[in-house]
N, C-alpha and C. Protein backbone atom coordinates (compact mmCIF):
# COMPACT_ATOMS: atom_id res chain seq x y z
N UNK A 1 103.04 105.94 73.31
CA UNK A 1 103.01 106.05 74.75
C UNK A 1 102.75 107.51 75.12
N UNK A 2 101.84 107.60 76.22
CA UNK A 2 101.02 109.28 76.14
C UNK A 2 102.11 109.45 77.87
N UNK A 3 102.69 110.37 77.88
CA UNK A 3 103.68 110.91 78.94
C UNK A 3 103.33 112.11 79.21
N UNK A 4 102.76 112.52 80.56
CA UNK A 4 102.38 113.39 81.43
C UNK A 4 103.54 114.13 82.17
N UNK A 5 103.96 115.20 82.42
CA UNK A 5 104.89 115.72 83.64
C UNK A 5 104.38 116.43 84.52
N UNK A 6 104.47 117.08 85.24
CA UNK A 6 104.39 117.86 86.37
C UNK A 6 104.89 117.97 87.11
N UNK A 7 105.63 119.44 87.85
CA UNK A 7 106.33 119.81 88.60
C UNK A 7 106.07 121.15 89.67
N UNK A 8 106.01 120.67 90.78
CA UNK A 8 105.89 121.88 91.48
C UNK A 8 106.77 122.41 92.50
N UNK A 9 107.11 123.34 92.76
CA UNK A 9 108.23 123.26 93.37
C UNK A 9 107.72 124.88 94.37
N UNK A 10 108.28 125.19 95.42
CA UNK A 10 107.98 126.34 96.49
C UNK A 10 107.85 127.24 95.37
N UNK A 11 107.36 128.42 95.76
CA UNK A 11 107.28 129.70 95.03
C UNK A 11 108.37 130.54 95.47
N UNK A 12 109.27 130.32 95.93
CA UNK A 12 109.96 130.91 96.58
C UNK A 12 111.44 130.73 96.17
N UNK A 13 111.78 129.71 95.25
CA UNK A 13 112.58 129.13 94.12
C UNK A 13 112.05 129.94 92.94
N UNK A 14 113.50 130.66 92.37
CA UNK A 14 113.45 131.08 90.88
C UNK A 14 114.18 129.90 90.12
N UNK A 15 114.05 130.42 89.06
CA UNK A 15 114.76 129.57 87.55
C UNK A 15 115.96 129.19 87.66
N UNK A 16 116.61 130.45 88.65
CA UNK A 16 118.16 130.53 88.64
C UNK A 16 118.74 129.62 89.95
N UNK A 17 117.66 129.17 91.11
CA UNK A 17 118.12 127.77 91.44
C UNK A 17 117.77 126.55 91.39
N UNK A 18 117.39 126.03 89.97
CA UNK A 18 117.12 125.11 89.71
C UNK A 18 118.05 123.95 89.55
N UNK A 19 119.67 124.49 89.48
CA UNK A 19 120.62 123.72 89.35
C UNK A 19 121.02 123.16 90.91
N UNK A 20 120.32 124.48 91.61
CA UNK A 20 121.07 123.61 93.40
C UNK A 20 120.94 122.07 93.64
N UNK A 21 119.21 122.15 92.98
CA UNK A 21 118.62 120.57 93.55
C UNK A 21 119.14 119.92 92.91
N UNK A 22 120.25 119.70 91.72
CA UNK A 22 120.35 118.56 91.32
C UNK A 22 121.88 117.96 91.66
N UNK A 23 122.48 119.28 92.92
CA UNK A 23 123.73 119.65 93.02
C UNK A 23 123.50 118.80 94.76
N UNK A 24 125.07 118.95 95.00
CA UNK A 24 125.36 118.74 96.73
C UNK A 24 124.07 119.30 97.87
N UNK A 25 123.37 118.50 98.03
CA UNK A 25 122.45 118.88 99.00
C UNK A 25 122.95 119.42 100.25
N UNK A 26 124.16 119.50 100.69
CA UNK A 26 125.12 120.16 101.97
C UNK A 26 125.06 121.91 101.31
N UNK A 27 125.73 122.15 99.85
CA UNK A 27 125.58 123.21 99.46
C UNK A 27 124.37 124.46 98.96
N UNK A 28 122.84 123.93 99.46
CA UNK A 28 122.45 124.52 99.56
C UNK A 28 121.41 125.14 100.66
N UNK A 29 121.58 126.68 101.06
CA UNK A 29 121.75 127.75 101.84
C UNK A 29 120.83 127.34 102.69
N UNK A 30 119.20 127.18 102.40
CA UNK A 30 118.17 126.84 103.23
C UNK A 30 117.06 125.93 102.84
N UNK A 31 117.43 124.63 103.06
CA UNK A 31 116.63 123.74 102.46
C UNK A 31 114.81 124.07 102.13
N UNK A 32 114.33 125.08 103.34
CA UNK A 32 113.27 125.27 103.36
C UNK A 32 112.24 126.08 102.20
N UNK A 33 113.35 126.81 101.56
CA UNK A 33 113.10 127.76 101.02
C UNK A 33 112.38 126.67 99.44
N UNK A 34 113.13 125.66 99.49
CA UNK A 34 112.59 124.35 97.99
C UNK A 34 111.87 123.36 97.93
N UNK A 35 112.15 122.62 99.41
CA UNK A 35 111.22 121.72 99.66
C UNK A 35 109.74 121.85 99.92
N UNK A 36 109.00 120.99 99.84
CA UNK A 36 108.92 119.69 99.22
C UNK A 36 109.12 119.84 97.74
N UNK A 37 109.75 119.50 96.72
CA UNK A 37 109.66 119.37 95.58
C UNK A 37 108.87 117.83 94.97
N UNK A 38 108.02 118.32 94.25
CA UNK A 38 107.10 117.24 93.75
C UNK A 38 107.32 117.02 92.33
N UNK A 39 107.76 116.01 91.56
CA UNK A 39 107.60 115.51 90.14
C UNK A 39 106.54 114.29 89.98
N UNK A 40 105.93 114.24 88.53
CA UNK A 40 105.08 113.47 88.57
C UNK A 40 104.89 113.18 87.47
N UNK A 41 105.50 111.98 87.08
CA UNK A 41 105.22 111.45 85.62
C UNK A 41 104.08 110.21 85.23
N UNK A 42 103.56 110.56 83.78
CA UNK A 42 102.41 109.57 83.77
C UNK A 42 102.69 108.81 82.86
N UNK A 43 102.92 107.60 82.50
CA UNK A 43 103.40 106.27 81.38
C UNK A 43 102.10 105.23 81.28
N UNK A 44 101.45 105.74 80.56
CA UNK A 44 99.68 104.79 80.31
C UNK A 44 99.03 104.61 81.41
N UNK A 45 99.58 103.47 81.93
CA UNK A 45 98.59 102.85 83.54
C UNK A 45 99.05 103.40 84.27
N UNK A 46 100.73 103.68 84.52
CA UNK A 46 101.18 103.58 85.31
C UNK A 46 102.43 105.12 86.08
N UNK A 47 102.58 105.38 87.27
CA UNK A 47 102.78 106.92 87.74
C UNK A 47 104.03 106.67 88.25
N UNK A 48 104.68 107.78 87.64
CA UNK A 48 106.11 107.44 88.65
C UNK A 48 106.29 109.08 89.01
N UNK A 49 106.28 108.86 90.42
CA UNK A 49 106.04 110.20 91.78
C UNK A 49 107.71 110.18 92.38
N UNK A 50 108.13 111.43 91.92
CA UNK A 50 109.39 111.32 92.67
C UNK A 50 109.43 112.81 94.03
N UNK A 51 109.27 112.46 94.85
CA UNK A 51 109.26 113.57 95.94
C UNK A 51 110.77 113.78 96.66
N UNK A 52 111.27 115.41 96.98
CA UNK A 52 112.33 115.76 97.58
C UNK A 52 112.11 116.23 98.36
N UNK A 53 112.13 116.03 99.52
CA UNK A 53 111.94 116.78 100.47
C UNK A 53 112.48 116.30 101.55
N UNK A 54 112.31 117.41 103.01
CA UNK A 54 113.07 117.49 104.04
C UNK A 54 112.60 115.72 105.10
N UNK A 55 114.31 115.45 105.49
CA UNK A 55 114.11 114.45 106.47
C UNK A 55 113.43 114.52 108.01
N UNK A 56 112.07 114.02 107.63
CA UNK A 56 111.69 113.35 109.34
C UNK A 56 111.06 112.60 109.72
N UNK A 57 110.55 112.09 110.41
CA UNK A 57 109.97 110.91 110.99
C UNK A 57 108.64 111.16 110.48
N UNK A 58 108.13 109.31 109.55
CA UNK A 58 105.98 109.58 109.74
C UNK A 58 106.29 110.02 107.71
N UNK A 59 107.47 111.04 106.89
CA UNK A 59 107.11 111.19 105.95
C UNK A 59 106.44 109.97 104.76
N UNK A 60 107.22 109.59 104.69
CA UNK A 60 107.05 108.21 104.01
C UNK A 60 105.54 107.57 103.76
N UNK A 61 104.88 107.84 105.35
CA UNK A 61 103.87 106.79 105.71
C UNK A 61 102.66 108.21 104.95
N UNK A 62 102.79 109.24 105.48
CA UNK A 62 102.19 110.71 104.97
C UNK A 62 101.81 110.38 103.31
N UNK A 63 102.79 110.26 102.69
CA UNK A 63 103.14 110.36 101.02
C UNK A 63 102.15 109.10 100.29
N UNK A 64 102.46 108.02 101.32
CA UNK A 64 101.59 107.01 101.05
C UNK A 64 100.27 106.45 101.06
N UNK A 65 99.43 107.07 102.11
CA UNK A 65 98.44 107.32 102.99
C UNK A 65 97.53 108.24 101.62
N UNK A 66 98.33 108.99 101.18
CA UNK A 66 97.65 110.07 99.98
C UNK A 66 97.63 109.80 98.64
N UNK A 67 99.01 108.88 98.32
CA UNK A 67 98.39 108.36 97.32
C UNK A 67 97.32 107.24 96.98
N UNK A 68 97.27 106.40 98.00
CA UNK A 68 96.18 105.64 97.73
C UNK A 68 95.09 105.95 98.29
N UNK A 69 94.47 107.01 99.17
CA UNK A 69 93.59 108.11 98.57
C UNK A 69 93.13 107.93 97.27
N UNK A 70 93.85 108.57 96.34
CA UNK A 70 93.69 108.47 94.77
C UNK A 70 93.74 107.49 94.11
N UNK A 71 93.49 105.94 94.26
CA UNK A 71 93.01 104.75 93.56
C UNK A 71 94.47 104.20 92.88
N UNK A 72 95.13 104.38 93.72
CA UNK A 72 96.36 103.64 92.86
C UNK A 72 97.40 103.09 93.83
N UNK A 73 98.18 102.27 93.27
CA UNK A 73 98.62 100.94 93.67
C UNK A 73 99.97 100.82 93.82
N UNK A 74 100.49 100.93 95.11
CA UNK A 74 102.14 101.23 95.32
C UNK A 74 102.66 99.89 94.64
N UNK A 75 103.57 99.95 93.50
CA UNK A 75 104.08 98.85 92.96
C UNK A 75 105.59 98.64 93.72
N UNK A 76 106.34 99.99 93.76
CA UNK A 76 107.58 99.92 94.29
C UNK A 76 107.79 101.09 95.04
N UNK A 77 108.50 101.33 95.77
CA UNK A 77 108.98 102.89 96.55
C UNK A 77 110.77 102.69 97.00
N UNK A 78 110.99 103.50 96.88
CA UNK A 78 112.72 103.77 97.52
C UNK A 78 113.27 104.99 97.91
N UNK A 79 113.65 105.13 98.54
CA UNK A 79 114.14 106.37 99.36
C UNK A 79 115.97 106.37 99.66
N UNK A 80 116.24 107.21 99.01
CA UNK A 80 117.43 107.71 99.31
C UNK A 80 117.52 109.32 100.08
N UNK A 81 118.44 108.67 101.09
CA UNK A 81 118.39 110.28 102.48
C UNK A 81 119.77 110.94 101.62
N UNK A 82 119.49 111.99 101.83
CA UNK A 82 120.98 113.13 101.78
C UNK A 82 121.05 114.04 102.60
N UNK A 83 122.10 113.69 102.88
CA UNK A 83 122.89 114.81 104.02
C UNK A 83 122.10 114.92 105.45
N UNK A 84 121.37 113.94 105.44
CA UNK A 84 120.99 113.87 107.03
C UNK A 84 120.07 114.87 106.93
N UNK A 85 119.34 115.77 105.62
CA UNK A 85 118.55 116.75 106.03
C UNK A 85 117.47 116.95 104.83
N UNK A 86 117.38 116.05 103.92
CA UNK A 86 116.37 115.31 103.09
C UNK A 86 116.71 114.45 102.91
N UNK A 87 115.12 113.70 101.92
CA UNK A 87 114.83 112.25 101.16
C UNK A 87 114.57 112.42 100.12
N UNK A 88 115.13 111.70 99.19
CA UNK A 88 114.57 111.50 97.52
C UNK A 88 113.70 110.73 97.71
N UNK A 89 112.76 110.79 97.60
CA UNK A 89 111.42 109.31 97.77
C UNK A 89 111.11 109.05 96.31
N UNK A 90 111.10 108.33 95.67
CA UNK A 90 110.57 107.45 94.25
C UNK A 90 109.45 106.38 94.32
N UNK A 91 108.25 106.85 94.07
CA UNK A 91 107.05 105.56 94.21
C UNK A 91 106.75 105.46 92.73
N UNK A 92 106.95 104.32 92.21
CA UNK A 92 105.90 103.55 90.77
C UNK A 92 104.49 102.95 91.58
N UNK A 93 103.51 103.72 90.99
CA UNK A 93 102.25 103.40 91.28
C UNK A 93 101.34 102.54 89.96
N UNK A 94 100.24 101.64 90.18
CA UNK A 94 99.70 101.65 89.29
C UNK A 94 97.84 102.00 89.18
N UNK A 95 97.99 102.78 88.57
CA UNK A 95 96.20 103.08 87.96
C UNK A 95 94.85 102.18 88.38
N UNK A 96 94.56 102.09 89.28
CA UNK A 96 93.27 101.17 89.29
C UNK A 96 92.11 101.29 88.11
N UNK A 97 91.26 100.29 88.23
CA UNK A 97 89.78 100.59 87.17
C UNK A 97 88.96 101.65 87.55
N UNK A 98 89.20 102.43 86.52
CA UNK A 98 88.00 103.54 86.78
C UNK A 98 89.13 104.96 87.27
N UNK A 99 90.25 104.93 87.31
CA UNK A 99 90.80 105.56 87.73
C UNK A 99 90.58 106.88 87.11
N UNK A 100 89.82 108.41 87.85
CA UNK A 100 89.79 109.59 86.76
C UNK A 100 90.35 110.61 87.29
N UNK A 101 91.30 110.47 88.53
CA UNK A 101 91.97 112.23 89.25
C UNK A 101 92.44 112.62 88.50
N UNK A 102 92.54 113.97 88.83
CA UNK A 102 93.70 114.91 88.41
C UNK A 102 94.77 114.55 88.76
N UNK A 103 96.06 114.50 88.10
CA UNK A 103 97.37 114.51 88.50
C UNK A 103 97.77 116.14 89.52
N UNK A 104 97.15 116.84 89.12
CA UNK A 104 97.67 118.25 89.51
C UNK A 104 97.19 118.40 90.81
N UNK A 105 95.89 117.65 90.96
CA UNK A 105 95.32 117.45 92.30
C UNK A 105 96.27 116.62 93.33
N UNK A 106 96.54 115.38 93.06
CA UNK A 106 97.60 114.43 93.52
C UNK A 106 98.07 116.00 94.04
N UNK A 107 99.12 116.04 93.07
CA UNK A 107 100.46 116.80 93.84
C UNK A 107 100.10 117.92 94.95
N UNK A 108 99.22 118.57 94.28
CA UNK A 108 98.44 119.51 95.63
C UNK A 108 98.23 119.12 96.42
N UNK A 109 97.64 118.15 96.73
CA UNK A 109 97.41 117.30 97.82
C UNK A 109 98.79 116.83 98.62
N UNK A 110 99.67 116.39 98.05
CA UNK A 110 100.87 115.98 98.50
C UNK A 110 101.70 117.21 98.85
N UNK A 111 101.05 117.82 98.85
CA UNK A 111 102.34 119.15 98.54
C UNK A 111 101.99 119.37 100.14
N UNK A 112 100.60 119.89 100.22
CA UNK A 112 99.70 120.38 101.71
C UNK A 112 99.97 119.55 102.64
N UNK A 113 99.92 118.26 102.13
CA UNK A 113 100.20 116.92 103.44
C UNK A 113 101.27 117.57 104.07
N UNK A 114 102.63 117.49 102.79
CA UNK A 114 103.37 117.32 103.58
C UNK A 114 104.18 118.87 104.06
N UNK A 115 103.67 120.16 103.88
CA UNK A 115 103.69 121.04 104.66
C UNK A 115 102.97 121.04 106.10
N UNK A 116 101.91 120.40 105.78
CA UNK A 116 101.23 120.41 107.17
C UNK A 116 101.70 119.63 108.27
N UNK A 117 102.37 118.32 108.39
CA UNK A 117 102.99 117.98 108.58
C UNK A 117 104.63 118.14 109.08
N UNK A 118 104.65 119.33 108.08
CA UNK A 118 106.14 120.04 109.23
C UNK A 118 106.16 120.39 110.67
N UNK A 119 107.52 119.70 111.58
CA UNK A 119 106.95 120.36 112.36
C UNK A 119 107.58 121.90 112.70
């Protein structure tokens, strides 16, 4: 099984808070400074996109709108909110025929959406 990762995260995040995000989302200082955080794993056909980022109205539909853009196939999605001031979003996608993007593109793309999109 051939397994892809990718991670992008603000530039504005060092090494040394990498433990916040996986910690009390109340306890950390300025959400803005991390979000959107993008992961992106690849399992043969099939993509599992886990996005963190800040809660507001329209994201969801944003995230979705872009991935199938890129030829692939919402199998499942779920969203868990924290703290009233992000979403964990989790989409399993699957690969259409012919499928040849970049993964790194995806996330760029997702990354811009959903900055642009702030309001």
């Amino acid at each position: 099984m051939e397994t892809c990762r990718f991670v992008i995260r603000s530039k504005e995040q060092n090494d040394e808070d990498d433990t916040a995000t996986s910690g009390d989302v109340s306890s950390i200082a300025n959400l803005d400074n991390i979000l959107p955080e993008i992961v992106l794993k690849v399992y043969n056909e099939k993509i599992l996109l886990n996005v963190f980022c800040e809660k507001r109205k329209g994201v969801l539909t944003t995230i979705l709108k872009e991935v199938e853009k890129y030829d692939l196939s919402v199998v499942n999605c779920s969203i868990i909110p924290l703290d009233n001031k992000a979403l964990d979003i989790t989409i399993v996608a699957q690969m259409e025929k012919g499928f040849n993007q970049k993964m790194k593109d995806l996330i760029k793309t997702l990354r811009s959406a959903l900055l642009v999109a702030t309001p």
